[in-house]
C-alpha atoms as a PDB file:
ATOM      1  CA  UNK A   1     -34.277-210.683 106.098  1.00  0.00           C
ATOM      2  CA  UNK A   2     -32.547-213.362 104.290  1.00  0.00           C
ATOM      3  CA  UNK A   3     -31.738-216.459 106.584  1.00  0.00           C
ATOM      4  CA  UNK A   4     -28.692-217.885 105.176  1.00  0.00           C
ATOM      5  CA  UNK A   5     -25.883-219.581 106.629  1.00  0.00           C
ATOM      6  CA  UNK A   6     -23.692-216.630 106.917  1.00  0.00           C
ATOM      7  CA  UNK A   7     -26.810-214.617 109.428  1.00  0.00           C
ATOM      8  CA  UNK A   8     -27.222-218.372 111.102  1.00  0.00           C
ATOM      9  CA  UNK A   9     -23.619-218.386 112.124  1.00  0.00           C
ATOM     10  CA  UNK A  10     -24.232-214.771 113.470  1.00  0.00           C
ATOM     11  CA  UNK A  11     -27.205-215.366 115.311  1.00  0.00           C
ATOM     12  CA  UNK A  12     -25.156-218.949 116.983  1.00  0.00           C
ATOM     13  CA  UNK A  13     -22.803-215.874 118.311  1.00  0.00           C
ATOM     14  CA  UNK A  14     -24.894-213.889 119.310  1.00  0.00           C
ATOM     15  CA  UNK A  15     -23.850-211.322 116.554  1.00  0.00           C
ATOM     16  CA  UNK A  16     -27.858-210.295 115.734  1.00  0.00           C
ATOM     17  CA  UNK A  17     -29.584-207.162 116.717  1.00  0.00           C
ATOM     18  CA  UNK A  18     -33.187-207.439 118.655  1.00  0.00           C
ATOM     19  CA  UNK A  19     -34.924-207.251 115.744  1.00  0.00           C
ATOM     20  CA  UNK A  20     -32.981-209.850 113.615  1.00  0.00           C
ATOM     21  CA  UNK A  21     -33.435-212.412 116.039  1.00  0.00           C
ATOM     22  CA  UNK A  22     -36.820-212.602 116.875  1.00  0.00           C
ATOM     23  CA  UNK A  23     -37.195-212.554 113.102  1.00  0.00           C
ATOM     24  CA  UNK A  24     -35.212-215.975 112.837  1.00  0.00           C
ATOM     25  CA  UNK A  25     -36.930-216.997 116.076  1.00  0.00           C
ATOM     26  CA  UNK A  26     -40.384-216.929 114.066  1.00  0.00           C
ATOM     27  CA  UNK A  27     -38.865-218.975 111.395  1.00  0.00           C
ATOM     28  CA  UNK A  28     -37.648-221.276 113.668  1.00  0.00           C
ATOM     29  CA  UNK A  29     -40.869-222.239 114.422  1.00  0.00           C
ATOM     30  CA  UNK A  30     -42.048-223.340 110.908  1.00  0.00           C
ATOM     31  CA  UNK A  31     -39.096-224.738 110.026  1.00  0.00           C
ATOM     32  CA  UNK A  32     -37.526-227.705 111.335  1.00  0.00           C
ATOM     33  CA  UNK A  33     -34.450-227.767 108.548  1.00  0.00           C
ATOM     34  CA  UNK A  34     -33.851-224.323 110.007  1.00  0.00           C
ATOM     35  CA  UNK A  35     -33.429-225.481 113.852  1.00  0.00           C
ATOM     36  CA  UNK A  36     -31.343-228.544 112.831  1.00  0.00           C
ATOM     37  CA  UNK A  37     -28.266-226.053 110.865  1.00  0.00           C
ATOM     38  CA  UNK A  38     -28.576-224.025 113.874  1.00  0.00           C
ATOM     39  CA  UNK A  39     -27.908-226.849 116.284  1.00  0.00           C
ATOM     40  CA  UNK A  40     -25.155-228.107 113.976  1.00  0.00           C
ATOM     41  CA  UNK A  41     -23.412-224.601 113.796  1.00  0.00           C
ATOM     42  CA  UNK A  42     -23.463-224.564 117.695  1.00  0.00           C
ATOM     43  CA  UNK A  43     -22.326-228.000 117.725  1.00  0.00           C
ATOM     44  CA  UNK A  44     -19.209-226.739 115.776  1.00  0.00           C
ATOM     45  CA  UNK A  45     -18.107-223.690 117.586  1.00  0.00           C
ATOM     46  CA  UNK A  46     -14.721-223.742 119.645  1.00  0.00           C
ATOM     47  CA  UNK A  47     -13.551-221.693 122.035  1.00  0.00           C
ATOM     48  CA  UNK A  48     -10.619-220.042 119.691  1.00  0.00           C
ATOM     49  CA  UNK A  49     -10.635-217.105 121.370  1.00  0.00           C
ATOM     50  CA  UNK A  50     -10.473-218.345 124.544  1.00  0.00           C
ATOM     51  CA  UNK A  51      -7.650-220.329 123.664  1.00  0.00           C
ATOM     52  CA  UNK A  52      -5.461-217.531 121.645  1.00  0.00           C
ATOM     53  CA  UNK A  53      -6.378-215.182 125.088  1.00  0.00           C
ATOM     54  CA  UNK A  54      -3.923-217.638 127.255  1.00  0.00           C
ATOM     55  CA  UNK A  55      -0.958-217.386 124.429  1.00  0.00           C
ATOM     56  CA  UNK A  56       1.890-215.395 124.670  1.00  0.00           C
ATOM     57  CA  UNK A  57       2.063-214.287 121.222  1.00  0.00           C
ATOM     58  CA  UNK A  58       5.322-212.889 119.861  1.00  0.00           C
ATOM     59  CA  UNK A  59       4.754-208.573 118.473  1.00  0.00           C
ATOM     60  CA  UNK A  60       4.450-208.797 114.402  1.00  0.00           C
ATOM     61  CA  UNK A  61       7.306-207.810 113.120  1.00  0.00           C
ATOM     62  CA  UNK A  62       7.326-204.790 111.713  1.00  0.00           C
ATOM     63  CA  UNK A  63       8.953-206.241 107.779  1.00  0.00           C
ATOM     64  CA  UNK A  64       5.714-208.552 108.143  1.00  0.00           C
ATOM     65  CA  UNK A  65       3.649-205.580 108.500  1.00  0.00           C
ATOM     66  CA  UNK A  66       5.137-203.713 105.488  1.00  0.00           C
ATOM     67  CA  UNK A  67       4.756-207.298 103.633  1.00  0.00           C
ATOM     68  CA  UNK A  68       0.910-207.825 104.181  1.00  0.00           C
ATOM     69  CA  UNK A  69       0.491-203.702 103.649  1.00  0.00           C
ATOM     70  CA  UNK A  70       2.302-204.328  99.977  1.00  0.00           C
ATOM     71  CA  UNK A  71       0.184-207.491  99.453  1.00  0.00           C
ATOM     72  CA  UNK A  72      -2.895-206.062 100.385  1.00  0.00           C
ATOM     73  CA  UNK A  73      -2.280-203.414  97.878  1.00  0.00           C
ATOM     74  CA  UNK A  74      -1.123-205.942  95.194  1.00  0.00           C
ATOM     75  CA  UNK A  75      -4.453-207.769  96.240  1.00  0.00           C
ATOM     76  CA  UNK A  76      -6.753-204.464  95.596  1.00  0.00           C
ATOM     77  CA  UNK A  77      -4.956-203.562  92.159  1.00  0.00           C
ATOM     78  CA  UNK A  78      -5.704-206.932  90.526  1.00  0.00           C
ATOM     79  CA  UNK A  79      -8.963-207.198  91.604  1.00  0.00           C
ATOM     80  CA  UNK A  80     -10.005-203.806  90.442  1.00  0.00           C
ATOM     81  CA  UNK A  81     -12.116-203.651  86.971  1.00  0.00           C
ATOM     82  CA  UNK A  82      -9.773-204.238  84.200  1.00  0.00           C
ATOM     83  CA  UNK A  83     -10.500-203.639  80.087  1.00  0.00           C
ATOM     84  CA  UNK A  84     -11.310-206.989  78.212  1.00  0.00           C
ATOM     85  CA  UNK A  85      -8.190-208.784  77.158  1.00  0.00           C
ATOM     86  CA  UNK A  86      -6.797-212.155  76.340  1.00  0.00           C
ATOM     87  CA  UNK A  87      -8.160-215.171  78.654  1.00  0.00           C
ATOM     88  CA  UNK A  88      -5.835-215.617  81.603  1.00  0.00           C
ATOM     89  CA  UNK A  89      -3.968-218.421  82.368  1.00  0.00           C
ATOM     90  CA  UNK A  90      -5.968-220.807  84.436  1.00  0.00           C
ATOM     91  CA  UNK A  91      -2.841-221.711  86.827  1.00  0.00           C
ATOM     92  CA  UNK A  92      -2.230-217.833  87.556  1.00  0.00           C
ATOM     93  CA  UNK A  93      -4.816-218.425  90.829  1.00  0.00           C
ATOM     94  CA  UNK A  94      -3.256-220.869  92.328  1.00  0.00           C
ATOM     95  CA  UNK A  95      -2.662-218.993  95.820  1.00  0.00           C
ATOM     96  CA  UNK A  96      -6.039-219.109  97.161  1.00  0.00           C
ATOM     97  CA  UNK A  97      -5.384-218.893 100.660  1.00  0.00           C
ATOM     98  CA  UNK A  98      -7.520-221.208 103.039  1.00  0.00           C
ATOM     99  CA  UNK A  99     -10.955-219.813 104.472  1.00  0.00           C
ATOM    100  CA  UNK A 100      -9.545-219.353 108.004  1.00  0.00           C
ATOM    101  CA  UNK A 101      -6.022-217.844 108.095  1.00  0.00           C
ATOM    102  CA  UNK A 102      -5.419-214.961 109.766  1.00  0.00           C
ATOM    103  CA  UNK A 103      -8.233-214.365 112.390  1.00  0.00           C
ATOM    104  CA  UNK A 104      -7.331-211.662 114.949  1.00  0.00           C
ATOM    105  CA  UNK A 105      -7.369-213.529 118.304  1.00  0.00           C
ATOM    106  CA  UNK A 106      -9.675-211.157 119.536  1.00  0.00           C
ATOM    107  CA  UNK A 107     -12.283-211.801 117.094  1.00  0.00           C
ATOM    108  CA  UNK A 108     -15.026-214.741 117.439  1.00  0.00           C
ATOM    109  CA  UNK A 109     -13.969-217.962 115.718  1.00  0.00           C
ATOM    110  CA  UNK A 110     -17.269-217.571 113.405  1.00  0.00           C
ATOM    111  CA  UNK A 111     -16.771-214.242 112.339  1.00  0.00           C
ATOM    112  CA  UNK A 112     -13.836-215.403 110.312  1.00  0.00           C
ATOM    113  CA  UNK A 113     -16.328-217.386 108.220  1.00  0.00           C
ATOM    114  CA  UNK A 114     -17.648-213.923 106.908  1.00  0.00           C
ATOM    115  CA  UNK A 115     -14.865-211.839 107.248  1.00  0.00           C
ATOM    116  CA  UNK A 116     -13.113-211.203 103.590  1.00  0.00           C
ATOM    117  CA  UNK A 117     -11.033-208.611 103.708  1.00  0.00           C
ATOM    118  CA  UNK A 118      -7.692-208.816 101.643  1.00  0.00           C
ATOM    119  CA  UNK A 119      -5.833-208.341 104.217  1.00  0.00           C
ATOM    120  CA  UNK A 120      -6.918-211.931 105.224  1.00  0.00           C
ATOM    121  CA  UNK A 121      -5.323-213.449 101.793  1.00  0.00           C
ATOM    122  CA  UNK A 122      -1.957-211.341 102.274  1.00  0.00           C
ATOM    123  CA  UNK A 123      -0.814-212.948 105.734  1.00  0.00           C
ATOM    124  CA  UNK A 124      -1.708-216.399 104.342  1.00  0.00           C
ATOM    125  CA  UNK A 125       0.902-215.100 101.641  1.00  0.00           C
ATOM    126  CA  UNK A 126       3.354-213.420 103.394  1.00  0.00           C
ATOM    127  CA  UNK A 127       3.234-217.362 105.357  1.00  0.00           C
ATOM    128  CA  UNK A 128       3.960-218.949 102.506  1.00  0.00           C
ATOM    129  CA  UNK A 129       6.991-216.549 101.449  1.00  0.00           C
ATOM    130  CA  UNK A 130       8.743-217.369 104.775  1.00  0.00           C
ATOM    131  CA  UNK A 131       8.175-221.258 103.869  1.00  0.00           C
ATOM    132  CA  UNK A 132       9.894-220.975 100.712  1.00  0.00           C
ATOM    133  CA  UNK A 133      12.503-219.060 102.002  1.00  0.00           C
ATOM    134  CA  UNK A 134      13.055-222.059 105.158  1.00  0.00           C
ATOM    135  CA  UNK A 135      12.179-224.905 102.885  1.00  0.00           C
ATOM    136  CA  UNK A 136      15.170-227.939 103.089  1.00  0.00           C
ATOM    137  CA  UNK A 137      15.164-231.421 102.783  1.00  0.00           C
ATOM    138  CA  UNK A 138      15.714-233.680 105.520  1.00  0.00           C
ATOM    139  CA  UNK A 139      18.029-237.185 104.480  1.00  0.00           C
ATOM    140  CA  UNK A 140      16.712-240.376 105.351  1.00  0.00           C
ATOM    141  CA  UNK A 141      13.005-241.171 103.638  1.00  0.00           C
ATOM    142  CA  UNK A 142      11.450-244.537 103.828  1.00  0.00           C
ATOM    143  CA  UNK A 143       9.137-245.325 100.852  1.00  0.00           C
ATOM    144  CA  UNK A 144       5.792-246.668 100.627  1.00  0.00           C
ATOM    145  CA  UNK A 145       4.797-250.778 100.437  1.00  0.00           C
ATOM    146  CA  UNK A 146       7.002-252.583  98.162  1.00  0.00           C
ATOM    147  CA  UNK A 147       9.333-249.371  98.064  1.00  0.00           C
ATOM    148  CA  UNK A 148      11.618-249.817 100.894  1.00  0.00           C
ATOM    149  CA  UNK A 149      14.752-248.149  99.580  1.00  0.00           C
ATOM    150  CA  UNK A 150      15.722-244.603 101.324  1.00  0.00           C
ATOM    151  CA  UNK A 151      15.042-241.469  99.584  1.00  0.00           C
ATOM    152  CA  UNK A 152      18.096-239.980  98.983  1.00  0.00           C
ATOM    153  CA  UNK A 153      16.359-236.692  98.609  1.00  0.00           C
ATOM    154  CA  UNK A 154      12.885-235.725  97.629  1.00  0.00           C
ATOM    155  CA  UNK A 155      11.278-232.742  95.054  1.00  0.00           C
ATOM    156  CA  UNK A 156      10.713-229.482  96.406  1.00  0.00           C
ATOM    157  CA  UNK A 157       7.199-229.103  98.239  1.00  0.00           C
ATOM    158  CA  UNK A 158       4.295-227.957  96.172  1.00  0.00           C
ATOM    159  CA  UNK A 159       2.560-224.567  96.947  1.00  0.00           C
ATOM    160  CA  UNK A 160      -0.639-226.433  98.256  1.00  0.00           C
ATOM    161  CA  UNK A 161       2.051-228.270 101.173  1.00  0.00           C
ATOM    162  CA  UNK A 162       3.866-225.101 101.493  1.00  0.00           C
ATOM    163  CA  UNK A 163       0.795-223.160 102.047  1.00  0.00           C
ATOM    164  CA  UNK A 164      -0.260-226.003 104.292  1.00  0.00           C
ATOM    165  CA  UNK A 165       2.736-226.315 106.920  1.00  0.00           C
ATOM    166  CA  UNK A 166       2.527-222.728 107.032  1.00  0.00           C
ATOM    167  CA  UNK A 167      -1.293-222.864 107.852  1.00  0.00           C
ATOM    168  CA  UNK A 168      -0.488-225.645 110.423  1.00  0.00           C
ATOM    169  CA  UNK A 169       2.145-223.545 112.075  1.00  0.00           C
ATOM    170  CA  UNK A 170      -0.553-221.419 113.543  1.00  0.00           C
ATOM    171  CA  UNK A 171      -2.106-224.186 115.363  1.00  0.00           C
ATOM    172  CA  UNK A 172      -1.493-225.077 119.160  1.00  0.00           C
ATOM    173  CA  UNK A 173      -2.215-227.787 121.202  1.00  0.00           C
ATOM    174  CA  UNK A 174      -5.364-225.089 122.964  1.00  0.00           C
ATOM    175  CA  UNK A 175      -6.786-224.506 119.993  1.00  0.00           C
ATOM    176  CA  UNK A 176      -7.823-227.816 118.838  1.00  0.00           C
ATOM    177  CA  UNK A 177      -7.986-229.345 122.479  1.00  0.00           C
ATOM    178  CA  UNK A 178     -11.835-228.921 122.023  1.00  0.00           C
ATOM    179  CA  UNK A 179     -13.054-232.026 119.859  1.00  0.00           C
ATOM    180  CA  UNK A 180     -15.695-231.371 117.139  1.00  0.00           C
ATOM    181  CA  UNK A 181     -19.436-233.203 117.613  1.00  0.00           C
ATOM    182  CA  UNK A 182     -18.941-236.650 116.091  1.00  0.00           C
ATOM    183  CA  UNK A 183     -22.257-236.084 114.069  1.00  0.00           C
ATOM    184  CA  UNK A 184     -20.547-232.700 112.613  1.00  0.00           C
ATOM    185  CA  UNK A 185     -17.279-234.429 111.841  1.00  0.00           C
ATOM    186  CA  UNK A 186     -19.940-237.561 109.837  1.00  0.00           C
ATOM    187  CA  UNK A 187     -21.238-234.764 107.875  1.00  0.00           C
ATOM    188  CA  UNK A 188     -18.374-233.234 106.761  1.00  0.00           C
ATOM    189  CA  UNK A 189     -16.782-236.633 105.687  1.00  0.00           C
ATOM    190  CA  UNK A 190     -19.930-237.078 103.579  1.00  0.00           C
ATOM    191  CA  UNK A 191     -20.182-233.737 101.988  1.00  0.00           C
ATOM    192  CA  UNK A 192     -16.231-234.285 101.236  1.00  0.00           C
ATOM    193  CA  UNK A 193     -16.851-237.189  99.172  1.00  0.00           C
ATOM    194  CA  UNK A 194     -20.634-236.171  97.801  1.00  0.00           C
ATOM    195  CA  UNK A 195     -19.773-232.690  96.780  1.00  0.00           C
ATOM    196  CA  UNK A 196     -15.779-232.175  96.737  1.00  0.00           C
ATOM    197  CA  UNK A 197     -15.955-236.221  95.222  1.00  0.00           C
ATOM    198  CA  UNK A 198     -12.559-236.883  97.261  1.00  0.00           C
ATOM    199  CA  UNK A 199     -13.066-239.774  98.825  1.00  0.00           C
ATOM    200  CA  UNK A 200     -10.890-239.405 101.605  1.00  0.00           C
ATOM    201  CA  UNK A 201     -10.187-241.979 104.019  1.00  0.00           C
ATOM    202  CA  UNK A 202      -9.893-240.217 108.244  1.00  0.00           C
ATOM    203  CA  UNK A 203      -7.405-242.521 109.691  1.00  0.00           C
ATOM    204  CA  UNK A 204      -7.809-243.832 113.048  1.00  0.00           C
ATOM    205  CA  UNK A 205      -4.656-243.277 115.257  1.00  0.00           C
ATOM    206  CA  UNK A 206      -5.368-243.630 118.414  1.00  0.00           C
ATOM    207  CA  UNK A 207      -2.886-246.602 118.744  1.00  0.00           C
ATOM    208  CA  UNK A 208      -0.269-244.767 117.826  1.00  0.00           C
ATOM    209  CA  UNK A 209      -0.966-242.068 120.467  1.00  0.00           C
ATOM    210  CA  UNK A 210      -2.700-239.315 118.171  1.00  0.00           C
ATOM    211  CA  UNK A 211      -6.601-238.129 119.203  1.00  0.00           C
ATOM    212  CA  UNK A 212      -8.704-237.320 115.952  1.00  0.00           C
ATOM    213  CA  UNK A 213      -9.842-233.557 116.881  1.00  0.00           C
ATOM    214  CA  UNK A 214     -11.445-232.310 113.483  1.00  0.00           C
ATOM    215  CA  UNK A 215     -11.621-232.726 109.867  1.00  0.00           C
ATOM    216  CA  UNK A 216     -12.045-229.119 107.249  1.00  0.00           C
ATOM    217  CA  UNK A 217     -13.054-228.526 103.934  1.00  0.00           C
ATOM    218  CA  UNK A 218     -10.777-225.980 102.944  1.00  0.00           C
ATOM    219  CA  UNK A 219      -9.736-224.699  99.086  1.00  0.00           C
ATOM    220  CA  UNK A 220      -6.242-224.038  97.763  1.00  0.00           C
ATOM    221  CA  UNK A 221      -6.000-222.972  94.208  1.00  0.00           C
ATOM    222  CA  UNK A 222      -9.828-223.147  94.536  1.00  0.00           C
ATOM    223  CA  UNK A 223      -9.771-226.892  94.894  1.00  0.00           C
ATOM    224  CA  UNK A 224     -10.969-228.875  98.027  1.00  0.00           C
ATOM    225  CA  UNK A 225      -8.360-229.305 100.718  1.00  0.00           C
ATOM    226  CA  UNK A 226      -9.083-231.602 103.514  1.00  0.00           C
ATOM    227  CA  UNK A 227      -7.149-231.047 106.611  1.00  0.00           C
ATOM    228  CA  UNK A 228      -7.665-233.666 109.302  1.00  0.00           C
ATOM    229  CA  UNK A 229      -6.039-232.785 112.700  1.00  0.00           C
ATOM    230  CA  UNK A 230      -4.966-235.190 115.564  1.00  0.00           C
ATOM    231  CA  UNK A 231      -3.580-234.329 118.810  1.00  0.00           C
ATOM    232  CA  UNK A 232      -0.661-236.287 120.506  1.00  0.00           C
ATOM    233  CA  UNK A 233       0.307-237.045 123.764  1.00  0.00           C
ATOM    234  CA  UNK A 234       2.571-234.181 124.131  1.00  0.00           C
ATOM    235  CA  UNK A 235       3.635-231.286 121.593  1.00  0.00           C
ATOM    236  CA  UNK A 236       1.571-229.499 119.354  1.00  0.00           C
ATOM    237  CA  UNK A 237      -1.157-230.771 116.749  1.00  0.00           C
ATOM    238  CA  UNK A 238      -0.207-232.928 113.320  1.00  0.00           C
ATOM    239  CA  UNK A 239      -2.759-232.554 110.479  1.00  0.00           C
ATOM    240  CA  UNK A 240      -3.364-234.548 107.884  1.00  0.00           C
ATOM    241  CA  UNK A 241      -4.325-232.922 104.408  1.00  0.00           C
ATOM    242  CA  UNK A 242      -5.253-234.067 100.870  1.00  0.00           C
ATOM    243  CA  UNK A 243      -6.062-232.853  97.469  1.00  0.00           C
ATOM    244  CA  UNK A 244      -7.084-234.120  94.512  1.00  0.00           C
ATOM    245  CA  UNK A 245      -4.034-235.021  92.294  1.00  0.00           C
ATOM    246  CA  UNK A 246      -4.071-236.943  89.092  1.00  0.00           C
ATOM    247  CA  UNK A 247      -0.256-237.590  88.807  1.00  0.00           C
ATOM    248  CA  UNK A 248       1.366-241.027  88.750  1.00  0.00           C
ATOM    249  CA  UNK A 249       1.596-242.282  92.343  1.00  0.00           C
ATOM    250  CA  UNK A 250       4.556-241.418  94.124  1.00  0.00           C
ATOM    251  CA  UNK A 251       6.439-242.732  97.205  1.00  0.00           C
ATOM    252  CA  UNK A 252       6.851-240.675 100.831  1.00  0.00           C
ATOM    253  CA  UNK A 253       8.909-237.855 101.133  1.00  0.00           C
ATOM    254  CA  UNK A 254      10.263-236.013 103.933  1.00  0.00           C
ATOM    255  CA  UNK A 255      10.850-232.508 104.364  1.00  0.00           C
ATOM    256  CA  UNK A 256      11.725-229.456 106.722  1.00  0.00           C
ATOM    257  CA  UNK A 257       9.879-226.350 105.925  1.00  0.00           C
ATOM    258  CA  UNK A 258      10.690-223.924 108.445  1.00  0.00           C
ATOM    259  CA  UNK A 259       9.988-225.273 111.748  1.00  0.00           C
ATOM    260  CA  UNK A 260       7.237-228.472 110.466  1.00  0.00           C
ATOM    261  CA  UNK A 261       8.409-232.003 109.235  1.00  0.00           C
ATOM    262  CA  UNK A 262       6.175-232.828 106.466  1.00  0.00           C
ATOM    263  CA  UNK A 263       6.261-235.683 104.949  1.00  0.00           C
ATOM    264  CA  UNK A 264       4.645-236.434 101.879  1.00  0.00           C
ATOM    265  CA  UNK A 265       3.198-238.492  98.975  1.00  0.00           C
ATOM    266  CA  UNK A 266       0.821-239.468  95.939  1.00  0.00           C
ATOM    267  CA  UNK A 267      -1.633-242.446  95.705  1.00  0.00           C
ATOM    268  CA  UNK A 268      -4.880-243.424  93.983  1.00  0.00           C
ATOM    269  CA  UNK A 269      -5.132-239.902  92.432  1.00  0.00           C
ATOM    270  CA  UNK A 270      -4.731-238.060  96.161  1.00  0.00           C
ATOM    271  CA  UNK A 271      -2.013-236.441  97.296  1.00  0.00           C
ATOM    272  CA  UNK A 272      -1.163-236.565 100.643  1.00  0.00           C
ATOM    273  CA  UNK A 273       1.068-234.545 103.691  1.00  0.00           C
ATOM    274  CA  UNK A 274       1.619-235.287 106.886  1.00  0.00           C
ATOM    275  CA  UNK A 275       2.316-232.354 108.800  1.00  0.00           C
ATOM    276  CA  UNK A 276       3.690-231.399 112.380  1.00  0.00           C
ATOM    277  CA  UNK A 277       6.198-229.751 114.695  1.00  0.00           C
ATOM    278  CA  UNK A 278      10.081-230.946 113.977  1.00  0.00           C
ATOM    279  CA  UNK A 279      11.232-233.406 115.735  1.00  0.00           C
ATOM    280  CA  UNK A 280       7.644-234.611 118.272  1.00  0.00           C
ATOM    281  CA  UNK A 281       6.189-237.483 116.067  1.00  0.00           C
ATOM    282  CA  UNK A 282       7.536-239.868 114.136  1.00  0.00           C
ATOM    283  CA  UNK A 283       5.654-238.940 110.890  1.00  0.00           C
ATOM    284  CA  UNK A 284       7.672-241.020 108.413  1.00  0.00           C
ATOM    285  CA  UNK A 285       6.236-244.451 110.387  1.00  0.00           C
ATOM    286  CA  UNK A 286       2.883-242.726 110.703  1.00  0.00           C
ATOM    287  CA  UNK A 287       2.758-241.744 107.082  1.00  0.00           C
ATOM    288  CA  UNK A 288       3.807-245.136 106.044  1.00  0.00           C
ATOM    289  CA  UNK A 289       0.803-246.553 108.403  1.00  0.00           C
ATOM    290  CA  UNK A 290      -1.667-244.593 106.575  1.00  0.00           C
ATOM    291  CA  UNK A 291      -0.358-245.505 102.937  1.00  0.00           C
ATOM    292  CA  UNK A 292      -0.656-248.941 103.446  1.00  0.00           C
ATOM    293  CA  UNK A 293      -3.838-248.960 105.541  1.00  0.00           C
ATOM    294  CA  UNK A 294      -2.444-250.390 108.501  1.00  0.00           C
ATOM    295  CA  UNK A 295      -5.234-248.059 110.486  1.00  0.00           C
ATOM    296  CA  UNK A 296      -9.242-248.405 111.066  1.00  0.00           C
ATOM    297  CA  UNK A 297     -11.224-246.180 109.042  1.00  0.00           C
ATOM    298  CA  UNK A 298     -13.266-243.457 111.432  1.00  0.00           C
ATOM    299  CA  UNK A 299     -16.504-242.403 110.549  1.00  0.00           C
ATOM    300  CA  UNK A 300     -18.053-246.105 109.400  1.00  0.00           C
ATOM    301  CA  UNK A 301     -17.025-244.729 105.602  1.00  0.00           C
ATOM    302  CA  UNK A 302     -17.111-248.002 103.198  1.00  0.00           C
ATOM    303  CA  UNK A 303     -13.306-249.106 102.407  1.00  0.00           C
ATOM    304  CA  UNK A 304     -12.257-247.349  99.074  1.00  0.00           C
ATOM    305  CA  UNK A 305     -10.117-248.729  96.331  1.00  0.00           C
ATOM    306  CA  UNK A 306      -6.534-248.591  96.618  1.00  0.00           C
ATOM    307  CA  UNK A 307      -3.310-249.001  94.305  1.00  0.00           C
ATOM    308  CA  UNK A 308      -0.063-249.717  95.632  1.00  0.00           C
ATOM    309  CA  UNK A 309       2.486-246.925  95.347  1.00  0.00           C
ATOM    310  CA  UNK A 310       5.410-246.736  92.864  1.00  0.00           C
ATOM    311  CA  UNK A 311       8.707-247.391  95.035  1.00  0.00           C
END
């Protein structure tokens, strides 16, 4: 049997038949590396299903169900063999939906890391549909250092912050209320800037209120998203995420996209949003905090360069 991540995580749940485990068992024995993924893979699991169990969720409506059902087929059609043609256009992917949208509640939290069905894909897309149709601008932005003239109105959101609210709209205060293992939460921020090369900075807030509860790798137009989430006081979660972004900088923007204030903006090749339930933080002040650095770095990372932001 091959012991890869994938039959790790399975084994952690207890997902393995007799057999299969005593096999990994034996290798356990000769292999140190081996024992020390395992531990971090139990270090990581929360108790999602516990957590969806004591929501009320709402019935799917049944125009969501024909949405994902059309999508899926969409989905199955373009990935079916095709005859050789002209070379696609590289931005035609850029929907790549997140590695952990859409798990049943009743499922384990870890078999979503090896569940790919297309189904998966279609109700991260049928999300962001309903974003662009709610997507509005709120009035009254506050720029970044040196910029401190209001926004009279800001750009519509890209598909990556669109996609993101929408992800972030799943998300209640149970299912992060389980922090991840510092040491798990070190080697993530490592392996996001040694192998993604973003070198993302994980703002401490605890002085204005917010608890760091995890950090993600996840991919959007199969480029590394990092989604940092932080619980406050009261109300639901606010996540911070960031992608890679070679555009000029570009000062904070707020917006409304369906039922999240998001508030964005561009610096030092990063792009940045700041994203949580209307109207329960103040995320213009916090996003201006964490432009200008006015927050300890968590984690011990070394400071990183930074440029000012066009105002």
């Amino acid at each position: 049997m091959k012991v890869d991540d994938i039959t790790l995580m399975a084994y952690v749940d207890g997902e393995l038949d007799i057999e299969e485990r005593r096999e990994i068992e034996r290798e356990l024995d000769d292999s140190p590396d081996l024992a020390e993924r395992i531990e971090l893979f139990r270090a990581s699991s929360l108790p999602y299903q516990d957590a969806f169990a004591q929501q009320k969720l709402p019935p799917v409506p049944e125009s969501l169900t024909r949405k994902i059902a059309e999508l899926s087929r969409t989905h199955a059609s373009a990935t079916s063999p095709v005859p050789p043609g002209p070379a696609a256009d590289p931005a035609a992917n850029d929907a790549i939906a997140p590695p952990n949208i859409g798990l049943p509640p009743s499922a384990p939290v870890r078999s979503l890391m090896r569940f790919s069905a297309p189904w998966l894909a279609a109700a991260f897309a049928a999300g962001v549909f309903s974003c662009v149709v709610g997507l509005r601008l709120l009035p009254g932005l506050t720029g970044l250092p040196g910029g401190a003239a209001t926004v009279a109105s800001a750009p519509p959101a890209s598909p990556w912050v669109m996609a993101a609210a929408g992800y972030q709209a799943l998300y209640s205060r149970d299912t992060v209320a389980v922090a991840t293992d510092p040491a798990v939460s070190a080697k993530t921020v490592a392996d996001i800037h040694q192998i993604d090369g973003l070198p993302v900075r994980v703002p401490d807030l605890s002085a204005q209120g917010l608890t760091f509860k995890r950090i993600q790798r996840l991919r959007f137009h199969d480029k590394p998203l990092v989604q940092i989430v932080y619980l406050p006081k009261t109300g639901g979660p606010v996540a911070l995420c960031v992608v890679k972004d070679a555009k000029p900088d570009q000062s904070l923007a707020q917006q409304k996209i369906n039922d999240m204030d998001v508030v964005t903006w561009r610096q030092s090749e990063l792009s940045y949003a700041l994203i949580g339930t209307a109207g329960q933080v103040d995320l213009g002040q916090l996003g201006k905090l964490i432009a200008k650095r006015d927050v300890d770095a968590m984690f011990s990372q070394a400071p990183l360069p930074v440029r000012p932001v066009a105002s």
